[in-house]
Protein backbone atom coordinates (compact mmCIF):
# COMPACT_ATOMS: atom_id res chain seq x y z
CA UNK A 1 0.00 0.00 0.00
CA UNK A 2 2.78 2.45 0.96
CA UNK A 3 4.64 1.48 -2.57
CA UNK A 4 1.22 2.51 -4.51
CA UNK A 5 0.77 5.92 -2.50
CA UNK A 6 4.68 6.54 -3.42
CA UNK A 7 4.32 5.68 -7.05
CA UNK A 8 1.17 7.88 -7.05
CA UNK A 9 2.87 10.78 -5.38
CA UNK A 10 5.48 10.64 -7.76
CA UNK A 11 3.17 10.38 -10.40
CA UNK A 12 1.36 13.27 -9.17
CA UNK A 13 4.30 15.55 -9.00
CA UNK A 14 6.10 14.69 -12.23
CA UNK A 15 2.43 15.82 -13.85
CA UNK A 16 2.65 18.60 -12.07
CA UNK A 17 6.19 19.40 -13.29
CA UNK A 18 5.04 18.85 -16.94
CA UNK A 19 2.30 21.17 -17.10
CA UNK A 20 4.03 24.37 -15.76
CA UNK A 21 4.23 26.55 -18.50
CA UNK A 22 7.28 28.20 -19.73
CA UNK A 23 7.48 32.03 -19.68
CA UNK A 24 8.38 33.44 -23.11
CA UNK A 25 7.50 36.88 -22.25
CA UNK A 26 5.45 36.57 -25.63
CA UNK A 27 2.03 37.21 -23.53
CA UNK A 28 2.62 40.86 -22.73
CA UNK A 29 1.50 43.28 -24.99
CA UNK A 30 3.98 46.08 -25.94
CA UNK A 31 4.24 48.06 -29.15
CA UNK A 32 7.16 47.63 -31.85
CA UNK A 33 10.11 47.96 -29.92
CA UNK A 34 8.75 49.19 -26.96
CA UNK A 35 9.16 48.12 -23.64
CA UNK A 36 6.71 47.90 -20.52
CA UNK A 37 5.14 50.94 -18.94
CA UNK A 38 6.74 53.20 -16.61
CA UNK A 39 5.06 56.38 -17.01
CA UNK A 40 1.78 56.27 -15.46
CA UNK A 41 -0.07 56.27 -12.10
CA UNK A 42 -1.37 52.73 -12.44
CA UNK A 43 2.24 51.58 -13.20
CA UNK A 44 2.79 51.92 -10.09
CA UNK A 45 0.04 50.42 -8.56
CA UNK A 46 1.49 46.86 -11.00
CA UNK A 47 3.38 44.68 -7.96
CA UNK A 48 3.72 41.45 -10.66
CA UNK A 49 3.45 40.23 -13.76
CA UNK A 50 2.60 36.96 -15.09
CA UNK A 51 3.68 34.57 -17.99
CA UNK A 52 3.06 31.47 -18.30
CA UNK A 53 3.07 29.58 -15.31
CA UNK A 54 5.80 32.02 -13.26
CA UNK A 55 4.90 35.62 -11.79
CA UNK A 56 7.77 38.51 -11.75
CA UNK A 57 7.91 40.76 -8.94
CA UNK A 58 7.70 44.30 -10.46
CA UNK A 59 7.50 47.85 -9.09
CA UNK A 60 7.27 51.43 -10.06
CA UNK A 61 7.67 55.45 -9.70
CA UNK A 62 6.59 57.09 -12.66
CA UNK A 63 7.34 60.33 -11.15
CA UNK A 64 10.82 59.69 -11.25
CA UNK A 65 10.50 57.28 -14.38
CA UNK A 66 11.93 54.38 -12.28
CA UNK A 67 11.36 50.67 -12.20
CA UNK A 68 12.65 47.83 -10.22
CA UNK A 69 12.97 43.93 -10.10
CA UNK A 70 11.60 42.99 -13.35
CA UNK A 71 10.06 44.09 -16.97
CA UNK A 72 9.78 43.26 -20.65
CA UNK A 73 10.35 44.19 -24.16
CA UNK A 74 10.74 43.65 -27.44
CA UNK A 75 13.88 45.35 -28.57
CA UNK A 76 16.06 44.82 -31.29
CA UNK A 77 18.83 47.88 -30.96
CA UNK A 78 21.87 46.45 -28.90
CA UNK A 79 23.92 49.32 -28.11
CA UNK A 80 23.67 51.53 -24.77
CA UNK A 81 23.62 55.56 -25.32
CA UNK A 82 20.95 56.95 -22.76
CA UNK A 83 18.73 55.57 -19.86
CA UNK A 84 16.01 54.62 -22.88
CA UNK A 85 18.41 51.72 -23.88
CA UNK A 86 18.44 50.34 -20.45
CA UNK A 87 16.20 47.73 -22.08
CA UNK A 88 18.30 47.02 -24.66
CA UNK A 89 20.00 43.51 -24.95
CA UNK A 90 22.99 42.76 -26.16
CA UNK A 91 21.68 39.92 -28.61
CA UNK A 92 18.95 42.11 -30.27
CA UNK A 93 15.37 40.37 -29.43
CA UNK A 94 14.38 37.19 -27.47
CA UNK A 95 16.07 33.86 -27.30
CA UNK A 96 15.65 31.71 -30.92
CA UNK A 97 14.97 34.70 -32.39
CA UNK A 98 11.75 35.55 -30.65
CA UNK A 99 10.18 39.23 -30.28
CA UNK A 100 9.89 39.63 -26.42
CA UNK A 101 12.09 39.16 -23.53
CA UNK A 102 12.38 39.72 -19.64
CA UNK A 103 14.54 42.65 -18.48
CA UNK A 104 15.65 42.65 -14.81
CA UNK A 105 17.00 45.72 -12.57
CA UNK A 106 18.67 43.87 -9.72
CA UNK A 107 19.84 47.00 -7.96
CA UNK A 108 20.98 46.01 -4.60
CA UNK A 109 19.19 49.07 -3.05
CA UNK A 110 15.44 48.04 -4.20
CA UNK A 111 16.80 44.40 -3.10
CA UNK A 112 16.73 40.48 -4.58
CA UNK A 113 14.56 40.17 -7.76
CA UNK A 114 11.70 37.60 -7.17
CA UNK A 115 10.22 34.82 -9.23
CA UNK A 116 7.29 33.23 -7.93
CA UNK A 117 6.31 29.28 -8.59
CA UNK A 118 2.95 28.26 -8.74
CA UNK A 119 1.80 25.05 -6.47
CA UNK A 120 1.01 25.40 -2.80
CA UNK A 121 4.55 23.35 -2.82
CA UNK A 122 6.27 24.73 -5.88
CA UNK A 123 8.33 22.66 -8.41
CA UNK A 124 11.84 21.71 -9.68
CA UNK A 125 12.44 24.87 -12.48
CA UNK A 126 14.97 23.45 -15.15
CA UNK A 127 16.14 26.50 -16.18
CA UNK A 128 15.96 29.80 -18.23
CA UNK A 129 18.19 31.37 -21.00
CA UNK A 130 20.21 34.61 -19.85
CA UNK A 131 22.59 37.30 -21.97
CA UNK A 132 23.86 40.34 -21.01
CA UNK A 133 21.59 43.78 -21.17
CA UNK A 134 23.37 46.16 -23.75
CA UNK A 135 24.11 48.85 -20.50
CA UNK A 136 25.74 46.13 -18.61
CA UNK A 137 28.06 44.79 -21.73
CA UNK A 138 28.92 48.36 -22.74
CA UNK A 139 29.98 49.18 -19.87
CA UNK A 140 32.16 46.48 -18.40
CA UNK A 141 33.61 45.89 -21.94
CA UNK A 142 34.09 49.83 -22.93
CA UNK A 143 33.82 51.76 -19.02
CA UNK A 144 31.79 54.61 -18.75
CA UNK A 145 31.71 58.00 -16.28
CA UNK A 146 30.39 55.86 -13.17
CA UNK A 147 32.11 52.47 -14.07
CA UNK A 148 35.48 51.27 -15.22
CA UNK A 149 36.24 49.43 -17.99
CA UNK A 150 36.56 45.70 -16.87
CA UNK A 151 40.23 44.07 -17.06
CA UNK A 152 42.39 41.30 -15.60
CA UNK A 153 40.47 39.80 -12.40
CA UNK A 154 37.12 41.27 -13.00
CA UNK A 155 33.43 39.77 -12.73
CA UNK A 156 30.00 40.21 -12.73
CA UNK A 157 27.81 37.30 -11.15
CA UNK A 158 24.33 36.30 -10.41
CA UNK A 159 23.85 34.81 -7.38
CA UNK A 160 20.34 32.44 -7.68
CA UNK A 161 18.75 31.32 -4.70
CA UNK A 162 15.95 29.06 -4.57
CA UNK A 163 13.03 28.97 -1.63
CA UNK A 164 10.91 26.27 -0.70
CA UNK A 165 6.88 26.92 0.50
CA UNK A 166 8.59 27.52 4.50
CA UNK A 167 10.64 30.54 2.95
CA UNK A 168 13.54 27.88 3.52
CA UNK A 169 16.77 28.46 1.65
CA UNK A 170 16.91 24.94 -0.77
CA UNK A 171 20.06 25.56 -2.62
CA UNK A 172 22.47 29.01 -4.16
CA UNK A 173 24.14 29.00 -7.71
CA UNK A 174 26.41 31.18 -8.82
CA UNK A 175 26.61 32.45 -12.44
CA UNK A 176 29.33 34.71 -14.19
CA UNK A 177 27.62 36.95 -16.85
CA UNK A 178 31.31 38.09 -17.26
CA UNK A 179 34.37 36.59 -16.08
CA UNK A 180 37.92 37.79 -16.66
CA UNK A 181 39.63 35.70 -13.49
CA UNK A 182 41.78 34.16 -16.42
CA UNK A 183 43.14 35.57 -19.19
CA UNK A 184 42.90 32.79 -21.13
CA UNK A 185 39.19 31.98 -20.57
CA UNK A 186 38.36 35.79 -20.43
CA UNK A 187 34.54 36.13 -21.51
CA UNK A 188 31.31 39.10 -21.06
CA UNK A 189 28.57 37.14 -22.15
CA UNK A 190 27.05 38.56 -25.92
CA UNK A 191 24.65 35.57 -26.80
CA UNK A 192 21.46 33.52 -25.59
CA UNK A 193 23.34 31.10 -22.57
CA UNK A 194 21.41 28.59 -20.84
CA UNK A 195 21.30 28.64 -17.03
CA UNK A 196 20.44 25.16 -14.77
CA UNK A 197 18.59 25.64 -12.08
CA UNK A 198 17.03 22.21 -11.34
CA UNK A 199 20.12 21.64 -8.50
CA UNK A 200 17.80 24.01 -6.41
CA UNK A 201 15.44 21.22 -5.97
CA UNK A 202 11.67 22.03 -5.31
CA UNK A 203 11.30 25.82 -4.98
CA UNK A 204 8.21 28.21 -4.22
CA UNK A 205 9.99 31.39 -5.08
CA UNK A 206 13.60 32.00 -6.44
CA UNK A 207 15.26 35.40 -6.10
CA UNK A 208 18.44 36.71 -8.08
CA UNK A 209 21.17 39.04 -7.01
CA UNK A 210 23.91 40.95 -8.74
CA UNK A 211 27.59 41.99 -7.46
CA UNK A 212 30.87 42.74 -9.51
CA UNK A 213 34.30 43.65 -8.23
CA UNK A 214 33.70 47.09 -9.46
CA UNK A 215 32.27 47.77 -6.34
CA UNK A 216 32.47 51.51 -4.22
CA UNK A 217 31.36 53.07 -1.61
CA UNK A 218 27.61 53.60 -3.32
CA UNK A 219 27.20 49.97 -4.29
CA UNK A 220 28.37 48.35 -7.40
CA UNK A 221 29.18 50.72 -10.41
CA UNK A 222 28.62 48.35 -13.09
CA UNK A 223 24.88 48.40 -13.99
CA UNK A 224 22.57 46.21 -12.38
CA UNK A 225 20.91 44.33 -15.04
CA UNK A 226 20.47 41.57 -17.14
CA UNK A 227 17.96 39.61 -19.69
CA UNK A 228 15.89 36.84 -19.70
CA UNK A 229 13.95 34.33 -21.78
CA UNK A 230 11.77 31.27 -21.59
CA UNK A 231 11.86 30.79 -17.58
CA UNK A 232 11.20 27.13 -17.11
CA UNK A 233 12.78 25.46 -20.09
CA UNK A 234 14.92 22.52 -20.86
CA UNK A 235 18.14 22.86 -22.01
CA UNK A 236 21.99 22.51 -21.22
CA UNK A 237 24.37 24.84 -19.59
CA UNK A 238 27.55 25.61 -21.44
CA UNK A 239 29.72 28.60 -20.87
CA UNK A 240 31.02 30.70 -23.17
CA UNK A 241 34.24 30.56 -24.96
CA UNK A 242 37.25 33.59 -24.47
CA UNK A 243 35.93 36.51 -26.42
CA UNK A 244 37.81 39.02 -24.29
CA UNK A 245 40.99 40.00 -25.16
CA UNK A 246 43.10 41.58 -21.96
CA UNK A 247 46.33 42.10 -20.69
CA UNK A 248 47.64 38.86 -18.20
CA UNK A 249 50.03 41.22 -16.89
CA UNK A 250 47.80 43.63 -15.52
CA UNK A 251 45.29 43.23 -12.81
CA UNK A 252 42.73 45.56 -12.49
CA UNK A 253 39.87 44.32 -10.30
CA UNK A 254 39.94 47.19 -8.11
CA UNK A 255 39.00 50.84 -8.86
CA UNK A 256 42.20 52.93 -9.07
CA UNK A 257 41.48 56.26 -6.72
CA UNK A 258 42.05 58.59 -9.98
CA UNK A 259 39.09 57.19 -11.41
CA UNK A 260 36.60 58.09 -8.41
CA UNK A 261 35.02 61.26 -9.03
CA UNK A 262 34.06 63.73 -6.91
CA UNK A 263 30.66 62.87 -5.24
CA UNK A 264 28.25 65.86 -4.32
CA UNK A 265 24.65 65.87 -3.02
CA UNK A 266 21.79 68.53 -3.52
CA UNK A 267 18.03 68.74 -3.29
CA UNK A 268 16.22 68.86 -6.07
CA UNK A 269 12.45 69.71 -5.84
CA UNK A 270 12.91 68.76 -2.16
CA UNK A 271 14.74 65.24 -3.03
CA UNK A 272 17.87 64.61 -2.80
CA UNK A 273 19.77 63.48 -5.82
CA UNK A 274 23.78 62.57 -5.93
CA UNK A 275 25.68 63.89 -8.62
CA UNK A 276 28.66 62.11 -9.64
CA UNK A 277 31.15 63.11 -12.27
CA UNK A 278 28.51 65.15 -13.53
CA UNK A 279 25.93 61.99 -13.88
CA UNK A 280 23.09 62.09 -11.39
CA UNK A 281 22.76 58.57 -10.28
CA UNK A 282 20.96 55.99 -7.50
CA UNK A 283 22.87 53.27 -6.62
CA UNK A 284 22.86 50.14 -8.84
CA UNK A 285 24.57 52.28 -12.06
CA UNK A 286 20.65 53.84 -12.83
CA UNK A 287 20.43 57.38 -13.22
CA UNK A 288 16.93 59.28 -13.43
């Protein structure tokens, strides 16, 4: 009897696994290359989104034309020139070549980015696909006026950490959207990659984080973002080849003090904003 209750248990949860439904972002409606709303009053009242089975934490100030934690859109541009492009990704549209995409803004100030599974219980997630936005690539590959241009010992990781339906911690992995620890292996990551997350075991919620060496005394410089696409698929992780080319004999994961501008703070309409180097900025690499 205890055999046929196991068997049926197991039976019940691999169905259950099978039917979630992977998000492809393709659900939300946004105009040719365009990009979810940030600009009104009821954007800010929008706490989630949802696509297929998953929901995204998401929040909003449209009086300051800010967003946090997650969004979507559809574009195909893949270079970085003002806050606008903050959606952009580096690949040009969604994974296989499809229109929409996730965007998240994992700034350590608003705090971990949330992904909600459905189930009283939850359920092993496989995996999604992950590339670089195209303000996170420019910058560590090129620098900028808030972040240095990455070299010799220099990374930028996601840190993915899974919760079970007690809000208990089931397992952390760790993955480098750029890593230039060796020279010889040096890669920013400029393509669709596959990320595994099934080593988390049964999760009800899974939250990502973002650091990088370039790290000062306002967080971390480089910009907290990256892209996602079909949350919940199959697939196989494989890291990128070197597409980096750096010098082996110079190390430069720490922020030389030449390059730290001046920091000031003012108010603003009765806010206070920082201004540094000129660039008025929050912390996280945003600027509004």
């Amino acid at each position: 009897m205890k055999k046929i209750y196991l068997s049926l248990l197991f039976a019940g949860a691999t169905m259950f696994a099978a039917a979630q439904q992977v998000a492809t972002f393709e659900n939300l409606q946004i105009g040719e290359e365009g990009h979810m709303s940030v600009s009104t009053e009821a954007d800010d009242d929008r706490t989630e989104f949802t696509s297929g089975s998953y929901t995204f934490a998401t929040g909003c100030m449209h009086d300051w034309d800010y967003w946090y934690w997650f969004g979507y859109a559809n574009r195909t541009i893949t270079t970085y020139e003002s806050l606008d492009d903050q959606w952009n990704n580096i690949v040009g549209g969604g994974y296989n070549n499809s229109a929409n995409y996730g965007v998240a803004f994992c700034a350590a100030f608003n705090g971990p980015c949330y992904v909600t599974v459905p189930g009283d219980e939850g359920a092993v997630v496989p995996g999604f696909y992950i590339t670089n936005s195209a303000y996170a690539y420019t910058s560590m590959k090129d620098g900028d006026s808030f972040a240095k241009k990455f070299g010799l010992g220099d990374w930028f990781k996601l840190t993915i950490t899974g919760y079970d339906a007690n809000n208990e911690v089931t397992g952390t992995k760790e993955y480098y959207l750029a890593d230039l620890r060796d020279a010889d292996k040096a890669y920013i990551i400029n393509d669709w990659r596959y990320v595994d997350l099934s080593g988390l075991g049964k999760v009800k919620k899974i939250g990502f984080e973002l650091t990088s060496t370039d790290t000062g005394d306002y967080g971390m410089n480089t910009p907290a973002y990256f892209c996602l696409d079909d949350f919940g698929a199959t697939g196989t992780e494989v890291l990128p080849e070197k597409n980096i080319d750096i010098d082996p004999t110079v190390i430069t994961n720490a922020v030389a003090e030449s390059n730290i501008p001046a920091v000031r703070k003012v108010l603003e309409n009765n806010r206070l904003v920082i201004y540094n180097n000129g660039k008025r900025i929050t912390i996280g690499g945003a600027e509004f």
